[in-house]
Protein backbone atom coordinates (compact mmCIF):
# COMPACT_ATOMS: atom_id res chain seq x y z
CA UNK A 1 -14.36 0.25 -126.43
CA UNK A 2 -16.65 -1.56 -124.15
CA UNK A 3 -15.33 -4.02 -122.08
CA UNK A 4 -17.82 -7.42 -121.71
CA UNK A 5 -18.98 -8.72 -118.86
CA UNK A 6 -19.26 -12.60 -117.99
CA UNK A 7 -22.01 -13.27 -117.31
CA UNK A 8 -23.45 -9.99 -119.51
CA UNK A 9 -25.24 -7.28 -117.75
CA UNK A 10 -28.93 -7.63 -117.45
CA UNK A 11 -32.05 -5.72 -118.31
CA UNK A 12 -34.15 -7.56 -116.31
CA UNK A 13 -35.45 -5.50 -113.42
CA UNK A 14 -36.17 -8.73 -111.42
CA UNK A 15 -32.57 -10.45 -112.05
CA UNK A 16 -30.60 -10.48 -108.82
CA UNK A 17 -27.76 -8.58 -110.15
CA UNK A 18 -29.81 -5.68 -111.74
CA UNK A 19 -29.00 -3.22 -109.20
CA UNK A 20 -25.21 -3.95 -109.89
CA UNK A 21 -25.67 -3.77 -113.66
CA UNK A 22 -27.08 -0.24 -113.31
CA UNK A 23 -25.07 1.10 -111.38
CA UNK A 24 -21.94 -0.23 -113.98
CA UNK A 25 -24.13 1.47 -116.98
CA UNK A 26 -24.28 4.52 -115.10
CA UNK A 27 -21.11 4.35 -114.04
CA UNK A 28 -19.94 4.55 -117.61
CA UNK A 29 -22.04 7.83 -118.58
CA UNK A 30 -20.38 9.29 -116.29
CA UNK A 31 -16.67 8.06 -117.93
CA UNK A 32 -17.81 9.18 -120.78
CA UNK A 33 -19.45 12.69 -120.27
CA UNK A 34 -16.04 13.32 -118.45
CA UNK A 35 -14.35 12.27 -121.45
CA UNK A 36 -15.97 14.55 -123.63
CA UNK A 37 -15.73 16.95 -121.00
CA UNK A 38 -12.19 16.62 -121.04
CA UNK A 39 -12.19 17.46 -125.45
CA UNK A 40 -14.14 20.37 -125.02
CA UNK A 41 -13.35 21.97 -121.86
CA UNK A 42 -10.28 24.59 -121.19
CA UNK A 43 -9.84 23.23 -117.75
CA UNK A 44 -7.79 19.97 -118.05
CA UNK A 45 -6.89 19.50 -114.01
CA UNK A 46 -10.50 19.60 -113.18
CA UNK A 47 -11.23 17.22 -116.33
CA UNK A 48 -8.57 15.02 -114.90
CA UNK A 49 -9.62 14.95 -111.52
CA UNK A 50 -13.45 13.96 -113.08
CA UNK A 51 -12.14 11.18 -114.91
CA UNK A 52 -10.27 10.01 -112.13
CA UNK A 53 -13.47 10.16 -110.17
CA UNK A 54 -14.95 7.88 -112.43
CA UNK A 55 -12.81 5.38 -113.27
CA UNK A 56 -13.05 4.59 -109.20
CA UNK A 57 -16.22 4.86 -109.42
CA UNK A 58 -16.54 2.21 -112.33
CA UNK A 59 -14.17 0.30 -111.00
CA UNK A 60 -15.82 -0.01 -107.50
CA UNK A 61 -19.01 -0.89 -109.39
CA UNK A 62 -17.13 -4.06 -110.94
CA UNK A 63 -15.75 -4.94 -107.88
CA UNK A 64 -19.04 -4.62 -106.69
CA UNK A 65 -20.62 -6.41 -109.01
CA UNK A 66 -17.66 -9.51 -108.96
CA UNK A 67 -18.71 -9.67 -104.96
CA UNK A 68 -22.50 -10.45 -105.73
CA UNK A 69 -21.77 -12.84 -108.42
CA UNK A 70 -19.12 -15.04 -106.34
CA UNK A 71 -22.11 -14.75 -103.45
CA UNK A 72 -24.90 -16.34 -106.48
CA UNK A 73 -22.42 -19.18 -107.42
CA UNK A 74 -21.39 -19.92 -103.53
CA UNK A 75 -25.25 -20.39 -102.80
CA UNK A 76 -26.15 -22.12 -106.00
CA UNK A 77 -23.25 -24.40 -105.03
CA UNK A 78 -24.54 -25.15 -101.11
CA UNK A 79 -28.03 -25.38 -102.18
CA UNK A 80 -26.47 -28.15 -105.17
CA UNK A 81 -24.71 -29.81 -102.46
CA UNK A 82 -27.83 -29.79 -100.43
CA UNK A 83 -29.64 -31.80 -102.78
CA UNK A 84 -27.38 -33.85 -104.44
C-alpha cells in the first residue's frame, strides 16, 4: 500500500519540489525490489539489512521532502505578509 502525500507528488519537471518527489519514487523501487528480493532470495540477513537500507532511505527522502515544503509555505507566507 502506498502511502499519499499532501500535497501529492509532482510530475512536473519545473515544480519546485520535483527533485524531492523523485527521489521519494525512487526511493520506493528500491523498497520494493528489496522486498521481492527478500521472497526470492536464500539469504534473509542480507535481505534484511537491504530493506533496512531503504526504509532510511525513504524515510530521509520524506523528511526531506517535509523540510522543502515547510520552506514553500514560510516564503509564500512572508511574501503574503509583504503585500498585504
Amino acid at each position: 500500500m502506498k502511502k499519499t502525500y499532501d500535497p501529492p507528488l509532482t510530475q512536473n519537471s519545473n515544480a519546485p519540489l520535483f527533485r524531492f518527489d523523485k527521489a521519494i519514487e525512487k526511493a520506493q523501487q528500491r523498497l520494493d525490489t528489496a522486498m521481492d528480493m527478500r521472497r526470492h532470495h536464500t539469504s534473509h540477513n542480507l535481505a534484511q539489512e537491504v530493506i533496512r537500507e531503504a526504509r532510511d532511505g525513504l524515510r530521509k527522502a520524506e523528511q526531506a521532502r517535509e523540510v522543502k515544503v515547510r520552506e514553500l509555505a514560510q516564503k509564500a507566507a512572508e511574501i503574503k505578509a509583504a503585500r498585504g
